[in-house]
Protein backbone atom coordinates (compact mmCIF):
# COMPACT_ATOMS: atom_id res chain seq x y z
CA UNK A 1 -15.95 2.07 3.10
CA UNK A 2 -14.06 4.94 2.55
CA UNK A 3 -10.92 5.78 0.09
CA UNK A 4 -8.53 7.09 3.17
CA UNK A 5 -9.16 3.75 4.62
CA UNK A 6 -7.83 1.35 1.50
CA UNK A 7 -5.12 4.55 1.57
CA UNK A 8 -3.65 3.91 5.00
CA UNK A 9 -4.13 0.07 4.40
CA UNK A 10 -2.19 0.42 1.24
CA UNK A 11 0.73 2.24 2.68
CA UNK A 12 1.15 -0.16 5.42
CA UNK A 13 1.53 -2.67 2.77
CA UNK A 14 3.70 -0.53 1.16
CA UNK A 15 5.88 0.34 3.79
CA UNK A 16 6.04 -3.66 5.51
CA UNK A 17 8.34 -4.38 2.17
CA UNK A 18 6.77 -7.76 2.00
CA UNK A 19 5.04 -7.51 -1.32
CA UNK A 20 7.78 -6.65 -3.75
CA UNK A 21 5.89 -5.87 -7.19
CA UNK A 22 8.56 -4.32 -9.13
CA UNK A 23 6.20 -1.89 -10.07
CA UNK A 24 8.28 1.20 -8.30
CA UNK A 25 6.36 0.18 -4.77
CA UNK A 26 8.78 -1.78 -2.04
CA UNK A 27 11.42 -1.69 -5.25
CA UNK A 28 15.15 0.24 -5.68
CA UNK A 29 13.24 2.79 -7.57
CA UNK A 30 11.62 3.75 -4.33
CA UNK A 31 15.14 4.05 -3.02
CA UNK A 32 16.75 6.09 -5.75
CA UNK A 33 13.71 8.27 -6.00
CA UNK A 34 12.64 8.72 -2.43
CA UNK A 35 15.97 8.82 -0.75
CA UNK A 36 14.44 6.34 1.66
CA UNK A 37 12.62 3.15 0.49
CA UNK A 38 8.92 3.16 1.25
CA UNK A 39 8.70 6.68 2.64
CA UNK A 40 6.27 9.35 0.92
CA UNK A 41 5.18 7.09 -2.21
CA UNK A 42 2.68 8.55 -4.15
CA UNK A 43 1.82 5.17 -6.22
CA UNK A 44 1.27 2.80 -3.03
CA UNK A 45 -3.01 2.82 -3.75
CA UNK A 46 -2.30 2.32 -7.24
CA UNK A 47 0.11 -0.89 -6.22
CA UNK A 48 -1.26 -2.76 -3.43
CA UNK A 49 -5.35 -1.18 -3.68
CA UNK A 50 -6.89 -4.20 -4.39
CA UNK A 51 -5.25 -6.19 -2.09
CA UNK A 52 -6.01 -3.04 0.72
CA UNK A 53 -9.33 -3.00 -0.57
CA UNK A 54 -9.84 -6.76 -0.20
CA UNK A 55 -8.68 -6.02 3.76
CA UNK A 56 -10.80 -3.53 4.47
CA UNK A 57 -14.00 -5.05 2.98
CA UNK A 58 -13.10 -7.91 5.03
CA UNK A 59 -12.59 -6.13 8.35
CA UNK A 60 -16.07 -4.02 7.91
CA UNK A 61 -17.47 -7.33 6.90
CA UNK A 62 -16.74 -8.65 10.42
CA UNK A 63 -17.36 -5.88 12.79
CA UNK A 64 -21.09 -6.65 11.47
């Protein structure tokens, strides 16, 4: 499994707004920071990793 992998799984999480953490992720911050919520975060591994990581173990698990 590779770290690019739980990256772009991360940002998709990231970017579907669904998981709102409050942790700067899917939150105003994003907004006020970014100029554009959910576009070119730098924390979005840090956020939602284990839940991407979770994913892709999952997905690998099954194309076994």
């Amino acid at each position: 499994m590779s770290d690019q992998k739980v990256a772009v799984v991360a940002k998709a999480i990231c970017k579907s707004g669904r998981f709102e953490t409050g942790e700067g992720t899917c939150a105003v911050l994003c907004m006020d920071q970014l100029g554009d919520a959910r576009k070119n975060c730098t924390h979005c591994v840090r956020v939602h990793g284990k839940l991407a990581l979770t994913i892709v173990t999952a997905l690998e698990e099954q194309q076994q």
